[in-house]
C-alpha atoms as a PDB file:
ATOM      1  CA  UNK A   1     142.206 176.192  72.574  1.00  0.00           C
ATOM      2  CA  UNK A   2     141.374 178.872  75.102  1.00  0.00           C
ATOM      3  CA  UNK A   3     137.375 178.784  73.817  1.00  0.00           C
ATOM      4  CA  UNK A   4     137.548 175.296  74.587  1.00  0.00           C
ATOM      5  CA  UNK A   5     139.183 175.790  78.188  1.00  0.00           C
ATOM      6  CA  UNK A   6     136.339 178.058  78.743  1.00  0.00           C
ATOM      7  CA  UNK A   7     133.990 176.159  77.733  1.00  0.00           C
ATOM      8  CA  UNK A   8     134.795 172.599  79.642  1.00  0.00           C
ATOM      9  CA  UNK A   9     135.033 174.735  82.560  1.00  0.00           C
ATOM     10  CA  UNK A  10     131.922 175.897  82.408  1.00  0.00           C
ATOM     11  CA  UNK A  11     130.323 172.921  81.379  1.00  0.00           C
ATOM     12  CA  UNK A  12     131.334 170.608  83.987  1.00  0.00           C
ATOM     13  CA  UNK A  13     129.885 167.358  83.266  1.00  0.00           C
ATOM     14  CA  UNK A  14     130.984 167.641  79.711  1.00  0.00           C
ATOM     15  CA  UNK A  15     134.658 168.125  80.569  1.00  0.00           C
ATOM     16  CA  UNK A  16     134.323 165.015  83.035  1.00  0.00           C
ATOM     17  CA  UNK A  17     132.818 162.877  80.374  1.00  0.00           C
ATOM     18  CA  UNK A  18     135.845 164.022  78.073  1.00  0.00           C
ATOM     19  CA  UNK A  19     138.397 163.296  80.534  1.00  0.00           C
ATOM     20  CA  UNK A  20     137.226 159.857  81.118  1.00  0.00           C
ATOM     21  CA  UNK A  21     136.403 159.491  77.172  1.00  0.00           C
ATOM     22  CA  UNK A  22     140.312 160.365  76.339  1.00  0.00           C
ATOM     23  CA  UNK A  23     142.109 160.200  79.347  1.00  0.00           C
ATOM     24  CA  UNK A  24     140.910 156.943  81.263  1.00  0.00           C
ATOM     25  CA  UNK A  25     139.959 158.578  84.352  1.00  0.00           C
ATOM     26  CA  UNK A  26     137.353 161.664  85.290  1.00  0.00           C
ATOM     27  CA  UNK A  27     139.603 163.335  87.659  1.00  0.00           C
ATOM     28  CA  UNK A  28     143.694 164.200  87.831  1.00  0.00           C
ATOM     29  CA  UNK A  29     144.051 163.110  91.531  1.00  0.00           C
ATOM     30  CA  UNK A  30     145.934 166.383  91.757  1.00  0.00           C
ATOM     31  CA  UNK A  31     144.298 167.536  94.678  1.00  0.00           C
ATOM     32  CA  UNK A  32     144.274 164.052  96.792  1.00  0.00           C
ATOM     33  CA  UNK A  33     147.891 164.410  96.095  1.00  0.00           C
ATOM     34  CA  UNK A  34     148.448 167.720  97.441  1.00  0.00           C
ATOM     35  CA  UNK A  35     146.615 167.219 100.361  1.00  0.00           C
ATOM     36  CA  UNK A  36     148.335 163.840 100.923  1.00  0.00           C
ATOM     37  CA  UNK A  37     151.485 165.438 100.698  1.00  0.00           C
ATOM     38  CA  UNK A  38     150.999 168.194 102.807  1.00  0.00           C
ATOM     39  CA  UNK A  39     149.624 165.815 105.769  1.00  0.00           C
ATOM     40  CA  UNK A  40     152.429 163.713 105.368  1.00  0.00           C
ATOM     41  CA  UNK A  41     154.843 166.906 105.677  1.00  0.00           C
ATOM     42  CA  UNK A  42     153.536 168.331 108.920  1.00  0.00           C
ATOM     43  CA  UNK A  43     153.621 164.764 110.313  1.00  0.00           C
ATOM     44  CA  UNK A  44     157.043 164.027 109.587  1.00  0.00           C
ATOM     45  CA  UNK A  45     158.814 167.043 109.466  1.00  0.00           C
ATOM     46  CA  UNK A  46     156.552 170.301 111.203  1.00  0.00           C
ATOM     47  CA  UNK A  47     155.323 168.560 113.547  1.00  0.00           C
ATOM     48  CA  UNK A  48     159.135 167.725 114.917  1.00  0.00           C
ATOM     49  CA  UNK A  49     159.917 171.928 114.162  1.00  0.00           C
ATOM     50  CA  UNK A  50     162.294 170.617 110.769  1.00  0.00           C
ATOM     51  CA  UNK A  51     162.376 172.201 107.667  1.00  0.00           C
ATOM     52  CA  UNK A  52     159.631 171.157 105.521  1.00  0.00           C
ATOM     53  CA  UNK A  53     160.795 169.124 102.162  1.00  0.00           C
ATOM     54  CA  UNK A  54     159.010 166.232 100.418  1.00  0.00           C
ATOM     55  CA  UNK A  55     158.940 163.200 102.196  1.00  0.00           C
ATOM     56  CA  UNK A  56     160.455 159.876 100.920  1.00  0.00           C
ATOM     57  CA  UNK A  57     160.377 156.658 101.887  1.00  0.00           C
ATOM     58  CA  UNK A  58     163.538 156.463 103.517  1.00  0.00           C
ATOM     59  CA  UNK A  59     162.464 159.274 105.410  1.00  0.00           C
ATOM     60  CA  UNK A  60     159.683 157.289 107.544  1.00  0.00           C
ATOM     61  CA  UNK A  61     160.301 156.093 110.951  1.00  0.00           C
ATOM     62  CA  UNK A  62     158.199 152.949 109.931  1.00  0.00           C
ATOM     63  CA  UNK A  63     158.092 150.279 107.298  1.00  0.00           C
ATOM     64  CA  UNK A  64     155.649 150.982 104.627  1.00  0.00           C
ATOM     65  CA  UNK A  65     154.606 149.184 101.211  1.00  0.00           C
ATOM     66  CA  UNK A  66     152.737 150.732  98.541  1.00  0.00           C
ATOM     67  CA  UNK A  67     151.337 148.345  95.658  1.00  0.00           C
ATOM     68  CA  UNK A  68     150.369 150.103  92.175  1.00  0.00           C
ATOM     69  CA  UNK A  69     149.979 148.152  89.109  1.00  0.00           C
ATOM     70  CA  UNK A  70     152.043 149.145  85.440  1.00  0.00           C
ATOM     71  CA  UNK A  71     149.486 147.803  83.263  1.00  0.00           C
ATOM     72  CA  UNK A  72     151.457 148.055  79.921  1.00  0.00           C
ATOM     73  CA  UNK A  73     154.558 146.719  80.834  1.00  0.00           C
ATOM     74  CA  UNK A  74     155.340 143.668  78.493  1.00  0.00           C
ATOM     75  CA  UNK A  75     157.072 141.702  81.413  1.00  0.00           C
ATOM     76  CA  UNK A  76     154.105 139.854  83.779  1.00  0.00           C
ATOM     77  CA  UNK A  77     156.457 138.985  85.927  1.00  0.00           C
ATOM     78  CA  UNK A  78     157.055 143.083  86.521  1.00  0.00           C
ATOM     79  CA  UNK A  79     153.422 144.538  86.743  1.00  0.00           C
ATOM     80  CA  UNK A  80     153.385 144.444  90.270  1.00  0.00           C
ATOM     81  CA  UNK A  81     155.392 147.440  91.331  1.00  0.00           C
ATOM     82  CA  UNK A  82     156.028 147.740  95.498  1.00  0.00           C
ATOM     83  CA  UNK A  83     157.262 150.803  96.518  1.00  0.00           C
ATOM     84  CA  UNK A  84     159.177 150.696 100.209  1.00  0.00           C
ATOM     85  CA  UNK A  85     162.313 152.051 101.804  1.00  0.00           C
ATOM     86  CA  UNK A  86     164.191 149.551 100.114  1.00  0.00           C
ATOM     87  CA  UNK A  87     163.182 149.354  96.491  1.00  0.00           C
ATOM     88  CA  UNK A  88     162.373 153.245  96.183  1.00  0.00           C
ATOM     89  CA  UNK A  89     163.957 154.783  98.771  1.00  0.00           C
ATOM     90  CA  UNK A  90     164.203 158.194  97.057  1.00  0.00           C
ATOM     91  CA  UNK A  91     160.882 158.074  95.814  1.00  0.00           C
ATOM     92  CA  UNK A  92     158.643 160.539  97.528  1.00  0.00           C
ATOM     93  CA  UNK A  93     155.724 158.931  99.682  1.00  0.00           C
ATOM     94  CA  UNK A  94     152.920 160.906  98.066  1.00  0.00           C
ATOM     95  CA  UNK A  95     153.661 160.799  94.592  1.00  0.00           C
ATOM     96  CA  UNK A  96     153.629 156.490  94.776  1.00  0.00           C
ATOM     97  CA  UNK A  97     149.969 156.828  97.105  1.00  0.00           C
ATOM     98  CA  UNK A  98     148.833 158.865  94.040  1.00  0.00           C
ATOM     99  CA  UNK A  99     149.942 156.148  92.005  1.00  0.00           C
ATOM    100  CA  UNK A 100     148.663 153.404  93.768  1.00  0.00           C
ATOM    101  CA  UNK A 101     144.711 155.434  94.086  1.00  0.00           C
ATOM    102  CA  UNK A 102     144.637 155.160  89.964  1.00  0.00           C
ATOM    103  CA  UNK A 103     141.117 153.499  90.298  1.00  0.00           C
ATOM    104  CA  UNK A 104     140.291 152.802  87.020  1.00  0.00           C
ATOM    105  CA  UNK A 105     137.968 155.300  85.291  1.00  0.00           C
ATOM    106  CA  UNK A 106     137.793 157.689  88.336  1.00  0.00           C
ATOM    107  CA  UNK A 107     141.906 159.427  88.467  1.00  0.00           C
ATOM    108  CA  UNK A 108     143.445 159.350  85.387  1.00  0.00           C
ATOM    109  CA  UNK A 109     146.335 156.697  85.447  1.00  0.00           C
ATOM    110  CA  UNK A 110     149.879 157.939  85.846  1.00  0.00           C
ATOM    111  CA  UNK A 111     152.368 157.606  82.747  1.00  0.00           C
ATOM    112  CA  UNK A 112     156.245 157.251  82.709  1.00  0.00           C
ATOM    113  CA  UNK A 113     158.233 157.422  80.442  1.00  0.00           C
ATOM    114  CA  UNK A 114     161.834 154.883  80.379  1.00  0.00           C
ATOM    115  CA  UNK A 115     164.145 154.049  77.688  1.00  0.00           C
ATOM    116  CA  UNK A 116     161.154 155.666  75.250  1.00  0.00           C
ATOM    117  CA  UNK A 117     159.031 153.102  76.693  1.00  0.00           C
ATOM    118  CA  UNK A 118     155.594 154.649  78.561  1.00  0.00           C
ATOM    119  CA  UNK A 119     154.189 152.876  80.835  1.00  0.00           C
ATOM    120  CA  UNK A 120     150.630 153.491  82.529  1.00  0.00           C
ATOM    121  CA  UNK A 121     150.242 153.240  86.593  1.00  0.00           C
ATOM    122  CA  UNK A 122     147.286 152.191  87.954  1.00  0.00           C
ATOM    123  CA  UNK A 123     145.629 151.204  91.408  1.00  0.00           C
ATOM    124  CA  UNK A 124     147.374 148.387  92.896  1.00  0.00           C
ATOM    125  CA  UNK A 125     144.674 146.115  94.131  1.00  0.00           C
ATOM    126  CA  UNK A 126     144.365 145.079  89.953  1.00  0.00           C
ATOM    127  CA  UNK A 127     147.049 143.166  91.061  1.00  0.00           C
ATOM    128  CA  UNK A 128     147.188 142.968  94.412  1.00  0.00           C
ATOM    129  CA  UNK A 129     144.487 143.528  96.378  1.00  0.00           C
ATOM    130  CA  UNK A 130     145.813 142.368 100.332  1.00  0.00           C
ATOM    131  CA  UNK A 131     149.343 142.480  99.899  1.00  0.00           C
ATOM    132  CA  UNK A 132     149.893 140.504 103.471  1.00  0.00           C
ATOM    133  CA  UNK A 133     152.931 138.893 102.555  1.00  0.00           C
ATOM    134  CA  UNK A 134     154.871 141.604 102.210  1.00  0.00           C
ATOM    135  CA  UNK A 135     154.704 141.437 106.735  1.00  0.00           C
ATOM    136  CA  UNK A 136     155.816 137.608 106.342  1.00  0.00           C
ATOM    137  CA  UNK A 137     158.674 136.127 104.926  1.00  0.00           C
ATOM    138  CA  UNK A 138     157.704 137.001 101.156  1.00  0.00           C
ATOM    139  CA  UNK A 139     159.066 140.482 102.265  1.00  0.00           C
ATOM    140  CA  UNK A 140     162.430 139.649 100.934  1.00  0.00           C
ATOM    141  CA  UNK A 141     164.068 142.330  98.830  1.00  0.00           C
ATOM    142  CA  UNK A 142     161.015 144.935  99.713  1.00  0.00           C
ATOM    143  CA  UNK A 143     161.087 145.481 103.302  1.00  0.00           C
ATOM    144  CA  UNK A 144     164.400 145.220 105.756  1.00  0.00           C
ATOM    145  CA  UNK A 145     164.386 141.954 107.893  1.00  0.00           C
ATOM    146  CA  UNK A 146     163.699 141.731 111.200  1.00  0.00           C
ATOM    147  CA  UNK A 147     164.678 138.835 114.253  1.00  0.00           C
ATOM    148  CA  UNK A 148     160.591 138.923 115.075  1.00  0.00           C
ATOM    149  CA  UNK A 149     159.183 139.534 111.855  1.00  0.00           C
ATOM    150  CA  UNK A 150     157.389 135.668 111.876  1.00  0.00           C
ATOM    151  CA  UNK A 151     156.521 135.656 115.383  1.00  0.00           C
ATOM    152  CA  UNK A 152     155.186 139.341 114.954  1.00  0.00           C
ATOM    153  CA  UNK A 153     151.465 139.499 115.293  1.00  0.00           C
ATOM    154  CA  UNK A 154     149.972 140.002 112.154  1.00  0.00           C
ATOM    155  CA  UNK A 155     146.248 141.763 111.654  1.00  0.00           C
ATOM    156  CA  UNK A 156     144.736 142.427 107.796  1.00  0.00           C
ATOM    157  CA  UNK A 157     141.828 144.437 107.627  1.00  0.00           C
ATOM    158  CA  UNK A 158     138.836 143.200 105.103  1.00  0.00           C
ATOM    159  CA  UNK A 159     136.289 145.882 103.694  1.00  0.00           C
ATOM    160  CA  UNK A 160     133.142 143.505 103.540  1.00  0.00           C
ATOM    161  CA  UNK A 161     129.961 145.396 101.520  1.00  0.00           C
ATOM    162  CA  UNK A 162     127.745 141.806 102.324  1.00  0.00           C
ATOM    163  CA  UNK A 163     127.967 141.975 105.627  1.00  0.00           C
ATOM    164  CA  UNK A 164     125.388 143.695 107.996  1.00  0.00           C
ATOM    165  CA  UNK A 165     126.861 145.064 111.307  1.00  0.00           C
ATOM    166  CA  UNK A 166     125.227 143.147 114.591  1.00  0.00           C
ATOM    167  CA  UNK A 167     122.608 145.284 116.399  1.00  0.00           C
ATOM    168  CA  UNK A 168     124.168 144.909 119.243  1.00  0.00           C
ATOM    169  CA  UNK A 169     127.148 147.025 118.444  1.00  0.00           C
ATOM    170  CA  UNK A 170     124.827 150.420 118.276  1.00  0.00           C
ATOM    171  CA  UNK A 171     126.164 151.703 115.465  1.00  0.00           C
ATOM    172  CA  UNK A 172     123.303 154.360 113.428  1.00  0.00           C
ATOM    173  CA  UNK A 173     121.589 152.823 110.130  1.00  0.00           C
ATOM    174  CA  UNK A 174     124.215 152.900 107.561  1.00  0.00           C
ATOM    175  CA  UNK A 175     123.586 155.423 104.255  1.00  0.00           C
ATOM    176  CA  UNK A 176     121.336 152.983 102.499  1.00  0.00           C
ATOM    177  CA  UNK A 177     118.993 150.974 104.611  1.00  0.00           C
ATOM    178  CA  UNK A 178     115.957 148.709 104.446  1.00  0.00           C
ATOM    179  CA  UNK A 179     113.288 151.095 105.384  1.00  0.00           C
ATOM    180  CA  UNK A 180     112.498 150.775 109.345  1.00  0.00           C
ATOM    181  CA  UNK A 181     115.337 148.132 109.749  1.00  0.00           C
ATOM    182  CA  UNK A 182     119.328 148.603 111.166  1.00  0.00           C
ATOM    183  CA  UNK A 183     120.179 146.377 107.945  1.00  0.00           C
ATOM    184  CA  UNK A 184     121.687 147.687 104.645  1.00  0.00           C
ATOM    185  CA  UNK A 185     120.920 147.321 101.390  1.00  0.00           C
ATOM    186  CA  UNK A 186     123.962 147.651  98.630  1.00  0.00           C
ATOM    187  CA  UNK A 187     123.234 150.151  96.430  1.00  0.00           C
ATOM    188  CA  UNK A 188     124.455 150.342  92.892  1.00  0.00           C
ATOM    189  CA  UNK A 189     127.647 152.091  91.874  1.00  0.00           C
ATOM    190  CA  UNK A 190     126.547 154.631  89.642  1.00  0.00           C
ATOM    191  CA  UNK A 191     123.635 155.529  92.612  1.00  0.00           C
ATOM    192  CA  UNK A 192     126.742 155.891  95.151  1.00  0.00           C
ATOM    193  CA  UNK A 193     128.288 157.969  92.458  1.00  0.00           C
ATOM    194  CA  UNK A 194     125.561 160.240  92.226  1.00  0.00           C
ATOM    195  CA  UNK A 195     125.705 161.706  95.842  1.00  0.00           C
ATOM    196  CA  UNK A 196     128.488 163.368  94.382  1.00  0.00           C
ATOM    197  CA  UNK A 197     126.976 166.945  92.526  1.00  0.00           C
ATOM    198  CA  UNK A 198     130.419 165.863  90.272  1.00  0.00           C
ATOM    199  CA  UNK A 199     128.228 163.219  89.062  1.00  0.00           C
ATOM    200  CA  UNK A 200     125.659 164.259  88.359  1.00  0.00           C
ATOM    201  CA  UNK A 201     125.079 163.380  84.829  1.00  0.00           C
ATOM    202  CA  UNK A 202     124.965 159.836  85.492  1.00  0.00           C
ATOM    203  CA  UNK A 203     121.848 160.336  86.680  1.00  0.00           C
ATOM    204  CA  UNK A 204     118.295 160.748  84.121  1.00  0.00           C
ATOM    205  CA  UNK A 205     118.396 164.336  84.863  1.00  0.00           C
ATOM    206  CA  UNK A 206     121.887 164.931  83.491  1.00  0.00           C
ATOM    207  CA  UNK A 207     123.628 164.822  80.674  1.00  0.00           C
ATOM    208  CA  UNK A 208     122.307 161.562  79.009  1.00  0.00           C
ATOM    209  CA  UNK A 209     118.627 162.696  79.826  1.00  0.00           C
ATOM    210  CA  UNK A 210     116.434 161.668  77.630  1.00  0.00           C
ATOM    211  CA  UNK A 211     119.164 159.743  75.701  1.00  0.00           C
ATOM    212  CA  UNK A 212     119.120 155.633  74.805  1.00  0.00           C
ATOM    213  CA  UNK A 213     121.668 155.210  77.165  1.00  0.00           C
ATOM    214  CA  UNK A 214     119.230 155.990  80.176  1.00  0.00           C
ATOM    215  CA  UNK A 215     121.679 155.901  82.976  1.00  0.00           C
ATOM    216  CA  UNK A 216     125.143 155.419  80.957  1.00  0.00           C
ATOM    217  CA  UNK A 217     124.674 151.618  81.430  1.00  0.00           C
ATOM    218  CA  UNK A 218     128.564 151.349  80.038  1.00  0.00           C
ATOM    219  CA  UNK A 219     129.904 153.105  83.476  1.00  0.00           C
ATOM    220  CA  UNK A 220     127.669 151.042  85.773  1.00  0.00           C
ATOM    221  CA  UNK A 221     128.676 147.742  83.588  1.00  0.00           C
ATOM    222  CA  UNK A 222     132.943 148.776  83.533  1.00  0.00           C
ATOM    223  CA  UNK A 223     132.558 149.525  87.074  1.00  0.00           C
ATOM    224  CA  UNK A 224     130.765 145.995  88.003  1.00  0.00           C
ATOM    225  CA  UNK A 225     133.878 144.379  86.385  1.00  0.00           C
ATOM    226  CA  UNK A 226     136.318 146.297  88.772  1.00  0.00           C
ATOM    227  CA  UNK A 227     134.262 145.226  91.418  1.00  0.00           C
ATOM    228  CA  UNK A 228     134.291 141.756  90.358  1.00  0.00           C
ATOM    229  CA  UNK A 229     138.089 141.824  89.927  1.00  0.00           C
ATOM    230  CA  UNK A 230     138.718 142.805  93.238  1.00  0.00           C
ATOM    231  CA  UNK A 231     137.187 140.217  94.528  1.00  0.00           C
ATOM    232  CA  UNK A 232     138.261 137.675  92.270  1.00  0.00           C
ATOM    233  CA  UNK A 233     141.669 138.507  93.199  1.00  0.00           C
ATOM    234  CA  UNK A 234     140.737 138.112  97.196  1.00  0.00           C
ATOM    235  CA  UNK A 235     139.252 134.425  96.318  1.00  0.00           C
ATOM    236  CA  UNK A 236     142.198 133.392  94.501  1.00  0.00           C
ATOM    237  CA  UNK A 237     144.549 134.381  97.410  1.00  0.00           C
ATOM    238  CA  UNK A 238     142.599 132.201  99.898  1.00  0.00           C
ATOM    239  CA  UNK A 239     144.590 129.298  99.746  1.00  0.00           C
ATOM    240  CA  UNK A 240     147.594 131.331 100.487  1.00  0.00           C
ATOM    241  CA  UNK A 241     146.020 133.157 103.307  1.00  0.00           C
ATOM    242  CA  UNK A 242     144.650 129.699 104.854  1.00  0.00           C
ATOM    243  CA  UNK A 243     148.748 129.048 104.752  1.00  0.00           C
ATOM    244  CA  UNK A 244     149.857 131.895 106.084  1.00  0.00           C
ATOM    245  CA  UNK A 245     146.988 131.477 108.785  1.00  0.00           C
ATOM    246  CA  UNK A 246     148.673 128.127 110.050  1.00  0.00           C
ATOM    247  CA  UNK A 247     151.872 129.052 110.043  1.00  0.00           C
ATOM    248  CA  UNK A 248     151.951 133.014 111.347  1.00  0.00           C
ATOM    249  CA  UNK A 249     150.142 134.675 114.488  1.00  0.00           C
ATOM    250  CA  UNK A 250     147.649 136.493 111.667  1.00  0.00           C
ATOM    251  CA  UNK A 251     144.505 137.543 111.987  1.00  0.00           C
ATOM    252  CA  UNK A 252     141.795 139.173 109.461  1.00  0.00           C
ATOM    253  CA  UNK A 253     139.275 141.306 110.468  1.00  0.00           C
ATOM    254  CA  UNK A 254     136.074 141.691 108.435  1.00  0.00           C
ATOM    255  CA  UNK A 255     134.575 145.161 109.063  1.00  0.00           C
ATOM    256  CA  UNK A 256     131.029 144.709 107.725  1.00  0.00           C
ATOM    257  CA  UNK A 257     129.686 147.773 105.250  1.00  0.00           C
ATOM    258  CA  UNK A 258     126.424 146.595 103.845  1.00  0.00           C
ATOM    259  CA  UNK A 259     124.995 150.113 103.288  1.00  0.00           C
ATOM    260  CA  UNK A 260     127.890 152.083 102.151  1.00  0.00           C
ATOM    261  CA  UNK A 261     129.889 152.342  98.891  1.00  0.00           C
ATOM    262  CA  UNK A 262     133.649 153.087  98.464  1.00  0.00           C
ATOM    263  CA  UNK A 263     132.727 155.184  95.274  1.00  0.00           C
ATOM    264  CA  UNK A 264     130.835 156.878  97.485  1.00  0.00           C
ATOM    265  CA  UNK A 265     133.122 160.480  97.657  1.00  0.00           C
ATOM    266  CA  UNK A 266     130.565 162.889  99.701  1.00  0.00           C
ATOM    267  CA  UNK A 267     130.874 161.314 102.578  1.00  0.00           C
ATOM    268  CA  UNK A 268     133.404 163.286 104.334  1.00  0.00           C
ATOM    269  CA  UNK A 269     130.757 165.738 103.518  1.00  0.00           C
ATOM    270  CA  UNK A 270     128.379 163.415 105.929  1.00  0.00           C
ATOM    271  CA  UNK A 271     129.573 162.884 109.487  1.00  0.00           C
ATOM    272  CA  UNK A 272     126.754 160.687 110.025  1.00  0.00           C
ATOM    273  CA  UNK A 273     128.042 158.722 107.759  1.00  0.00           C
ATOM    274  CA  UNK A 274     131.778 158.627 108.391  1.00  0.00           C
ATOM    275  CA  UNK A 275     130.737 158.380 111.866  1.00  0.00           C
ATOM    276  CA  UNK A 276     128.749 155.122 110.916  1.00  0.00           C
ATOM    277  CA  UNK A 277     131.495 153.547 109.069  1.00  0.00           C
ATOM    278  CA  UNK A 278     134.509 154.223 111.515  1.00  0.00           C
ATOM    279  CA  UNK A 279     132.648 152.904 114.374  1.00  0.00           C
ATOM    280  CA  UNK A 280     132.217 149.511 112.422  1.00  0.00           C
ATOM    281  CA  UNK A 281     135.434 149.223 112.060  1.00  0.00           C
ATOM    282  CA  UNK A 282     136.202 149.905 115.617  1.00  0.00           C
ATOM    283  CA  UNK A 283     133.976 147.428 116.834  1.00  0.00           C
ATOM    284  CA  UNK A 284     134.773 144.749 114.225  1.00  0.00           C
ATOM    285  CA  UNK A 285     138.488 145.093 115.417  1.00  0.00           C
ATOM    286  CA  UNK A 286     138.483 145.539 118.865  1.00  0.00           C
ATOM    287  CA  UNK A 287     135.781 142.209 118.815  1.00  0.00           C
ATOM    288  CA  UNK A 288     138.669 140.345 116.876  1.00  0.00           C
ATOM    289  CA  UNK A 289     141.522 141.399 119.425  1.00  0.00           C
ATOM    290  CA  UNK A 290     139.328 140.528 122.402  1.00  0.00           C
ATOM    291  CA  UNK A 291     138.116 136.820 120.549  1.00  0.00           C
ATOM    292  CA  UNK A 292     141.897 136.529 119.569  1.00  0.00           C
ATOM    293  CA  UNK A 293     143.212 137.005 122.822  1.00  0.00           C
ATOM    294  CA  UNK A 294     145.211 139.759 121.847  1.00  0.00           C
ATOM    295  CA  UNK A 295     144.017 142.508 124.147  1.00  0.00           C
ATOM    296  CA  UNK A 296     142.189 141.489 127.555  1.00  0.00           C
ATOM    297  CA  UNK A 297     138.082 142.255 127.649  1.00  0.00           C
ATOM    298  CA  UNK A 298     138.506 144.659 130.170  1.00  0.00           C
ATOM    299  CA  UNK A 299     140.297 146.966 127.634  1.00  0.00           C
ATOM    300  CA  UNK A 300     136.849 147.628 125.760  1.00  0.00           C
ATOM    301  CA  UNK A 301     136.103 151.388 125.770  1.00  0.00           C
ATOM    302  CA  UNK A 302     133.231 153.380 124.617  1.00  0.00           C
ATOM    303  CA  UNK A 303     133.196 153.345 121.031  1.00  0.00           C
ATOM    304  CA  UNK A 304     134.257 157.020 120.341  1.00  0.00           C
ATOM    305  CA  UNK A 305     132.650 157.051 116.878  1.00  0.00           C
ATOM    306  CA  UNK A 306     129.368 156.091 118.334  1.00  0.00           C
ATOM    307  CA  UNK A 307     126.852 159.212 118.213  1.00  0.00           C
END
């Protein structure tokens, strides 16, 4: 046991192949937890001089909803799990967001065990990827009811890796460009992946060099599908959203990221980068307040992500 401890330690990309092999995911999520946990524990409690503990839902001075899916409970109808103040009040905040981040083949999924039963957590947007009814009256039984909640102003946010940013916003090239142009091109998951030094056998020069499997065509073909079911799952919700849309004050804004990829983990590592995709989104929503009549022009600032 211990000379094979050593031995996937050393040998990095063999003991992420493993993982993902046998354990459905390439990375524990241990440390996203950790740090998750410890941000939400000097915002809640340090940061008001309290004794820091573990923060729950009840705990938080807002509503919040967090969607994970339990793939391999026999019950459809109870897949969907939504964590909030009211249905897991005790539960603690960063232990359901590390949950709900069980992307399929990337963080292992998280197992429970009930009535000898165990059950396998994974990311919620399987299931639900733009859970905006839980802010309208579908909210029942997840989220306490308000007097406003329907005439509340509602605003979803959209991730959009089609569309190009407008030239006229100034924001820098994004990470993968046509060559002498401000437009992106979407690069391939496996290439995202392989900014990563982590990844780096997916790539001919790692471990399946000089294999048949070239670039591990299976990862870059399992990871399509994911990509396909999340948007799938954003098409069938349409009609619903065109409801919602005529009967709330709701708006969706569409913050175009042609040129960058979510699977894309360096680029905290890239300020350029981070810069680049921030400032999209701070154009894209301040353009949809303005257009919406939300917030008056004369509120525009300086874009503060803009180099």
């Amino acid at each position: 046991m211990f000379t094979w401890r050593a031995f996937a330690d050393t040998v990095k990309d063999y003991r992420l192949f493993v993982n993902w092999t046998f354990e459905g995911g390439f990375f524990e999520g241990q440390a996203m937890y950790k740090k998750i946990k410890e941000l939400l524990e000097a915002k809640v409690w340090e940061s008001r001089g309290l004794s820091v503990r573990p923060v729950r839902f009840k705990d938080l001075p807002l509503e919040l909803g967090i969607i994970s899916a339990n793939t391999s409970h026999p019950d459809k109808a109870k897949r969907m799990q939504v964590r909030t103040r009211l249905s897991a009040g005790n539960m603690e905040v960063a232990r359901a967001l590390r949950d709900s981040m069980s992307v399929p083949l990337f963080f292992k999924p998280r197992k429970y065990t009930r009535a000898g039963n165990t059950f396998e957590i994974m990311d919620g947007g399987l299931i639900c990827n733009f859970p905006f009814w839980l802010f309208t009256g579908g909210h029942e039984g997840y989220l306490v009811p308000g007097a406003d909640d329907n005439a509340r102003t509602k605003v979803g946010f959209i991730l959009d890796k089609e569309i190009d940013a407008p030239s006229h916003w100034g924001c820098p090239e994004p990470k993968w460009h046509v060559p002498g142009s401000e437009k992106g091109r979407s690069p391939n998951n496996t290439e995202a992946l392989a900014e990563n030094p982590e990844f780096a056998f997916l790539s001919w020069g790692g471990l399946f060099s000089g294999s048949p499997f070239g670039e591990f065509i299976g990862i870059e073909r399992a990871l399509r599908l994911v990509d396909v079911s999340l948007a799938a799952e954003l098409t069938f919700t349409e009609p619903w959203r065109s409801g919602i849309k005529e009967t709330y004050p709701y708006y969706e804004v569409y913050i175009p990221l042609k040129g960058y990829n979510g699977l894309d983990f360096s680029v905290n590592k890239d300020i350029r980068t981070w810069r680049g995709m921030v400032g999209r989104g701070y154009e894209a929503t301040v353009a949809k307040l303005i257009n919406a009549g939300l917030i008056p022009g004369s509120a525009r600032k300086k874009n503060p992500y803009r180099p």
